[in-house]
Protein backbone atom coordinates (compact mmCIF):
# COMPACT_ATOMS: atom_id res chain seq x y z
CA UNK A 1 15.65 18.16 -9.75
CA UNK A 2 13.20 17.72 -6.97
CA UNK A 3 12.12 14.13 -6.00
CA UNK A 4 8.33 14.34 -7.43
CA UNK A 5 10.51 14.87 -11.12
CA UNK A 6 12.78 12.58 -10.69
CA UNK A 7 10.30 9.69 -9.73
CA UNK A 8 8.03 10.44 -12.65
CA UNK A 9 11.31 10.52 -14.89
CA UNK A 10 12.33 7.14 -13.85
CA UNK A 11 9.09 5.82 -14.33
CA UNK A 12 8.88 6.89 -17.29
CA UNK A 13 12.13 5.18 -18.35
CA UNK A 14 10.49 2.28 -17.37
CA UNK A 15 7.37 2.49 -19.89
CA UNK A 16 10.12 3.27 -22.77
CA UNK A 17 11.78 0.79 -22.45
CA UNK A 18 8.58 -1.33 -21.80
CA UNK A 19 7.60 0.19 -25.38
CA UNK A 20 10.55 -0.62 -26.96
CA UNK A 21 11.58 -3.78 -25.97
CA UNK A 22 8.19 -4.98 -25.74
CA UNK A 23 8.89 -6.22 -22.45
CA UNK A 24 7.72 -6.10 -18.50
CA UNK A 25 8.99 -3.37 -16.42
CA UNK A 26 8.46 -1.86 -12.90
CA UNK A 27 9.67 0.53 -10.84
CA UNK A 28 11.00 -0.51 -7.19
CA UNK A 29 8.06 -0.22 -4.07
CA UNK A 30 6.42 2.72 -3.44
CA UNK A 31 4.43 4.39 -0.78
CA UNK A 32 1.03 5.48 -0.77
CA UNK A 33 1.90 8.78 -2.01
CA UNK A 34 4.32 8.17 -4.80
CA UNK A 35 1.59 5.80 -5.66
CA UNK A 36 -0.49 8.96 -6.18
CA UNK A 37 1.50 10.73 -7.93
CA UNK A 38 2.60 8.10 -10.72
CA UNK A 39 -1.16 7.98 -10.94
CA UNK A 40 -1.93 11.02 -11.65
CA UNK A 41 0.88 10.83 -14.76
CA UNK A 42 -0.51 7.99 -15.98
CA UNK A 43 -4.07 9.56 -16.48
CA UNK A 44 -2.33 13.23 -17.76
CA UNK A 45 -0.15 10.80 -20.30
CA UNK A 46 -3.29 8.84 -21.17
CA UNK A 47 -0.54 5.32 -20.35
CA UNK A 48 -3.14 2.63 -20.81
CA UNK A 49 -0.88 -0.53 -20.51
CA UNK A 50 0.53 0.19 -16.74
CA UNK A 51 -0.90 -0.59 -13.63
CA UNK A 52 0.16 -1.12 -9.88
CA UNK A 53 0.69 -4.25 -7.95
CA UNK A 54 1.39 -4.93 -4.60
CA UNK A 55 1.30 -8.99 -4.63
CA UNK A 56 -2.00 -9.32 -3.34
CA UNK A 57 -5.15 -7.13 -3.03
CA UNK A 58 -5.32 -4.94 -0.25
CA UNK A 59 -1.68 -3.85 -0.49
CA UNK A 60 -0.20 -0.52 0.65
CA UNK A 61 3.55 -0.70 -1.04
CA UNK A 62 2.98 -1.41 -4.66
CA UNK A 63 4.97 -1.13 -7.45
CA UNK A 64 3.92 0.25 -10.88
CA UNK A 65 4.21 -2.11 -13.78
CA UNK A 66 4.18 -1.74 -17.16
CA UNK A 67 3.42 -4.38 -19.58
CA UNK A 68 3.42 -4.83 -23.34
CA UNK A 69 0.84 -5.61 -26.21
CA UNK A 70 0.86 -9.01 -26.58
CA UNK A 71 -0.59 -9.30 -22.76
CA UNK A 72 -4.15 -9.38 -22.38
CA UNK A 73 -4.42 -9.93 -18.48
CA UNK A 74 -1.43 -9.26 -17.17
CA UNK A 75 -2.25 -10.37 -13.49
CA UNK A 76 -3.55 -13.79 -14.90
CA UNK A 77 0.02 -14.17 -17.20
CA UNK A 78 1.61 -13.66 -13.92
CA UNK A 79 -0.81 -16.35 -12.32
CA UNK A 80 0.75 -18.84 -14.97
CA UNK A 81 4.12 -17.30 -14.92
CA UNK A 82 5.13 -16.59 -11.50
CA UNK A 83 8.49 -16.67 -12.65
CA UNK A 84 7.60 -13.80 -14.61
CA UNK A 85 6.69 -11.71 -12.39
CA UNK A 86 8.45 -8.30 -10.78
CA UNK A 87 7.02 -9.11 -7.38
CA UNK A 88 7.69 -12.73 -5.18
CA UNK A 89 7.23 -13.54 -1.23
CA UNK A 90 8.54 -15.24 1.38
CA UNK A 91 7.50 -16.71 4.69
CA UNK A 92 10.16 -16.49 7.66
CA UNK A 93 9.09 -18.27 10.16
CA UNK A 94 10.47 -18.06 13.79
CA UNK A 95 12.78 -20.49 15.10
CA UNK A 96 12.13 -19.76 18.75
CA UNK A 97 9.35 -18.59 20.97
CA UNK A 98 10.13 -14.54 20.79
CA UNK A 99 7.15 -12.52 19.42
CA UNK A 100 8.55 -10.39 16.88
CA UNK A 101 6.93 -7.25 15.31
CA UNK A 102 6.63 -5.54 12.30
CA UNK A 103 9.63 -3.42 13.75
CA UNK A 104 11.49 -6.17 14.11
CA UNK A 105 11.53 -7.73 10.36
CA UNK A 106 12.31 -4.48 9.03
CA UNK A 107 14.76 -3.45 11.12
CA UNK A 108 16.35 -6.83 10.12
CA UNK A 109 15.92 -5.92 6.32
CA UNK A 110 17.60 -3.23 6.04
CA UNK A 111 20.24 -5.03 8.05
CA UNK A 112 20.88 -6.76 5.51
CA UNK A 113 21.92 -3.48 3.16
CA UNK A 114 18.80 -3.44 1.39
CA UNK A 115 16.62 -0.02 0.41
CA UNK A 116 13.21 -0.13 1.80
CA UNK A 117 12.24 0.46 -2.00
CA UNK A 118 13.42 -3.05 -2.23
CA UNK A 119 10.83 -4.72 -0.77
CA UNK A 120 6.67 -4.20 -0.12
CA UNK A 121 4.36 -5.25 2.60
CA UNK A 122 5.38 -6.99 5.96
CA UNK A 123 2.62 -9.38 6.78
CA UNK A 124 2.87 -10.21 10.13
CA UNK A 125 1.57 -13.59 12.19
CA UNK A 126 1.68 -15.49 15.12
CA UNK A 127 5.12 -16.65 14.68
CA UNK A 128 5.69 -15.91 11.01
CA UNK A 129 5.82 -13.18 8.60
CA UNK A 130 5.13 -13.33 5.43
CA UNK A 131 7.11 -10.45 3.00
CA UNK A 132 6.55 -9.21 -0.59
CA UNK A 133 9.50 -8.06 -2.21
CA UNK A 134 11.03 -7.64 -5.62
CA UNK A 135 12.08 -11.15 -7.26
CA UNK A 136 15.48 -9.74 -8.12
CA UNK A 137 16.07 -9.28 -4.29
CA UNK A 138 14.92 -12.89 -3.99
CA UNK A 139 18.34 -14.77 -4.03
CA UNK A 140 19.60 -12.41 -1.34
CA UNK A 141 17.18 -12.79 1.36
CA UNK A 142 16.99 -16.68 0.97
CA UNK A 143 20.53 -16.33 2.08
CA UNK A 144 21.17 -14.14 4.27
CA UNK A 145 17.89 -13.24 5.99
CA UNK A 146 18.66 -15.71 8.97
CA UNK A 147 17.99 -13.54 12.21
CA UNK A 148 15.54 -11.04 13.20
CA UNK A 149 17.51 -9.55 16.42
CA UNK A 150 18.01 -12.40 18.99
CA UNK A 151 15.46 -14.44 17.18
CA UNK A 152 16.57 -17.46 14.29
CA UNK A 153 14.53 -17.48 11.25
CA UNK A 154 13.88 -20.04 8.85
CA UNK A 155 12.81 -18.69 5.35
CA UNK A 156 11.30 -19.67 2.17
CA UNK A 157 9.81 -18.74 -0.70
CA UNK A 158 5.93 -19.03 -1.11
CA UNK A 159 3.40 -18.64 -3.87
CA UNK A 160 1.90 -14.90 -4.04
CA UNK A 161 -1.49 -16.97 -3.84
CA UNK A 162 -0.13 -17.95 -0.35
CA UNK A 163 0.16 -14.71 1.77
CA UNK A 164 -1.44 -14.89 4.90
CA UNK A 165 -2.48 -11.11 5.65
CA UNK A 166 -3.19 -10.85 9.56
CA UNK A 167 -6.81 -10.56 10.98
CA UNK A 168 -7.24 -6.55 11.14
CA UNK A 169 -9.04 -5.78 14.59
CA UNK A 170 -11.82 -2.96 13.65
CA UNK A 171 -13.26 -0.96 15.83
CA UNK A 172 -17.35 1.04 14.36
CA UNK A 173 -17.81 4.26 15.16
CA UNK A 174 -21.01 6.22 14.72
CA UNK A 175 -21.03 9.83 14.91
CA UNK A 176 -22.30 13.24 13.22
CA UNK A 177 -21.05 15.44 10.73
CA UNK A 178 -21.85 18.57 9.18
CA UNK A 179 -21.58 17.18 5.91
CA UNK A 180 -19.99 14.32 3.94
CA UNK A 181 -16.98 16.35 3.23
CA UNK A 182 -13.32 15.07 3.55
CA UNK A 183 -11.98 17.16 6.71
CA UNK A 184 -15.26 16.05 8.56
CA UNK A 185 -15.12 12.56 8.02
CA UNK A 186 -11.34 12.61 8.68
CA UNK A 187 -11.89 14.26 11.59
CA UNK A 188 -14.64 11.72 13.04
CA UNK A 189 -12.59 8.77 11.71
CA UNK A 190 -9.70 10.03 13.50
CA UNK A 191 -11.16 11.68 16.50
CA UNK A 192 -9.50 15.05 15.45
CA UNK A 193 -10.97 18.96 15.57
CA UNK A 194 -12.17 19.61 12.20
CA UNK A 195 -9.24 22.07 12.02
CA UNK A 196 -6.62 19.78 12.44
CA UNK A 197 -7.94 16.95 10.25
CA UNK A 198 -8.44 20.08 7.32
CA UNK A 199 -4.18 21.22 8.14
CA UNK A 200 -3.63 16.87 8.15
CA UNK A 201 -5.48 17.24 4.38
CA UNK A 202 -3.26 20.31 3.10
CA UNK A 203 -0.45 18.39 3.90
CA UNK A 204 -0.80 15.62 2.25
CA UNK A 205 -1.07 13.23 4.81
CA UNK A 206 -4.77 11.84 3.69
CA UNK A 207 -5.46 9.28 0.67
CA UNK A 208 -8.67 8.38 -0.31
CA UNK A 209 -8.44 4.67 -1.37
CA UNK A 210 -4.64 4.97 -2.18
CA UNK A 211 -5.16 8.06 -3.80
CA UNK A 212 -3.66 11.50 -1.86
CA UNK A 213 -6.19 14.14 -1.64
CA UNK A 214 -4.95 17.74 -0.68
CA UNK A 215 -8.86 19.50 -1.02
CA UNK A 216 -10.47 19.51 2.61
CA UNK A 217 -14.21 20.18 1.03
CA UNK A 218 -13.67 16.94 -1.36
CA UNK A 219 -16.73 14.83 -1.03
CA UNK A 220 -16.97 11.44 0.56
CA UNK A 221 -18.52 8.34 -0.75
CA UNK A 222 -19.60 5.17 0.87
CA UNK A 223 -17.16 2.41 0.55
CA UNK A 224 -14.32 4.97 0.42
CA UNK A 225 -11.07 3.86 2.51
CA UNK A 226 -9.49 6.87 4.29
CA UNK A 227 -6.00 6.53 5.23
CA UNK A 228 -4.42 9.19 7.18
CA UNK A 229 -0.36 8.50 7.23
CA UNK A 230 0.63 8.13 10.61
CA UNK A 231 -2.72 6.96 12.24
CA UNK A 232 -4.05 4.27 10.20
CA UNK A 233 -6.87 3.54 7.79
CA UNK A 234 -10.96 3.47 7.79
CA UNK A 235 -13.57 2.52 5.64
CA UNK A 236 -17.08 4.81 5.74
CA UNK A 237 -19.35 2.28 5.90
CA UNK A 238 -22.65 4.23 6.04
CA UNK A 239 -23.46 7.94 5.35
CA UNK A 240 -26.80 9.19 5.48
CA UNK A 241 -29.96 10.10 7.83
CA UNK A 242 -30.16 13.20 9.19
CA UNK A 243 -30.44 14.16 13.25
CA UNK A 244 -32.91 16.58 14.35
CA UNK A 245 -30.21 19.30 14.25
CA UNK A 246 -29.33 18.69 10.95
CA UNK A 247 -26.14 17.03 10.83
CA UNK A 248 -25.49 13.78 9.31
CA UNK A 249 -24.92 10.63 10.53
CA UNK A 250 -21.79 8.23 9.54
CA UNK A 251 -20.74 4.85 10.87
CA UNK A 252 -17.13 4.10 9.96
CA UNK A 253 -14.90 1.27 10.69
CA UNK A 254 -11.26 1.86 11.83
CA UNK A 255 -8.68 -0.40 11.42
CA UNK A 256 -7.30 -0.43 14.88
């Protein structure tokens, strides 16, 4: 069974049972592109009660819950039931004056044993990171999640209302493009040959807003957020005007 089967199969254990029992369930974190491709089930299956969370807005690792009847607003139940929900935080804050990185509060996870599935975004601050992961791996990492190499950390559990993302330093760019198609403005965001930013497409390594998109002539909106795995994310802030040969102009902002 090849891994794009098996993850819609064990989601969709997950909304049986979530039938059934008339209960919560989720599936553990996923990436962008699992992400994409439990969404595209759940519009061929016509699911209406599921939806993905992440723990706070903007989030890249999400998992997909699904939810029963008797829930109107699901986020707002979980609001007044944090206990309730699939998803909790902590902050570990460091005990000493190293700088530690993303890297480094990973690398210390899955010290610990646990699958990256286990846990979601690493937010990280000027001497603290704050880390989404599933309540059930809550108990474990209040525990044992003491050290992040050299460095002593002291951790805690925090609100989901709490999380601290970092300041993302943006850089605009304003350039030309044939037209508003995906390849183009992938290959302006990215500063790539149109060729290699079409290949990056057909690969699947391009998402528009958390969605992947594998057609290199798919059009382009304003407000769109392109993410191309590897090199980052942008948003297209402005398309339109036209230069006096024709091409189009497009100011975009990179997350750098």
């Amino acid at each position: 069974m090849d891994e794009l089967r098996l993850l819609i199969n064990r989601a969709a254990d997950k909304y049986r049972a979530s039938c059934v029992y008339y209960m919560f369930t989720n599936t553990p974190f996923l990436d962008l592109a699992q992400q994409s491709a439990l969404d595209a089930w759940i519009k061929r299956e016509k699911i209406a009660r599921a939806f993905f969370f992440g723990g706070y807005e903007d989030a890249e690792r999400r998992v997909l819950c699904f939810y029963p009847g008797y829930i109107e607003d699901p986020l707002e139940y979980f609001s007044q039931n944090p206990s309730e929900s699939p998803v909790a935080a902590i902050r570990a804050t460091v005990r000493s004056d190293d700088r530690l990185t993303h890297r480094d509060y990973l690398g210390a996870l899955m010290g610990l044993g646990m699958r990256r599935e286990s846990f979601g975004d690493i937010l990280v601050n000027e001497g603290y990171a704050d880390i989404v992961l599933l309540r059930d791996s809550l108990p474990l990492v209040l525990r044992d999640f003491s050290k992040a190499g050299r460095a002593p950390l002291e951790c805690k559990e925090i609100a989901l209302s709490e999380l601290c993302p970092p300041p993302q330093a943006m850089r605009e760019i304003r350039d030309t493009v044939a037209s508003p198609r995906l390849d183009a403005i992938v290959g302006a965001a990215f500063s790539l040959p149109r060729g290699k930013a079409a290949e990056a497409v057909e690969r699947g390594l391009v998402f528009i807003n958390n969605r992947l998109c594998e057609k290199p002539d798919a059009p382009v909106a304003e407000g769109d957020r392109i993410t191309l795995r590897g090199m980052g994310r942008s948003l297209i802030k402005e398309l339109g005007g036209a230069s006096r040969s024709g091409r189009m102009f497009v100011t975009i902002l990179r997350w750098l």
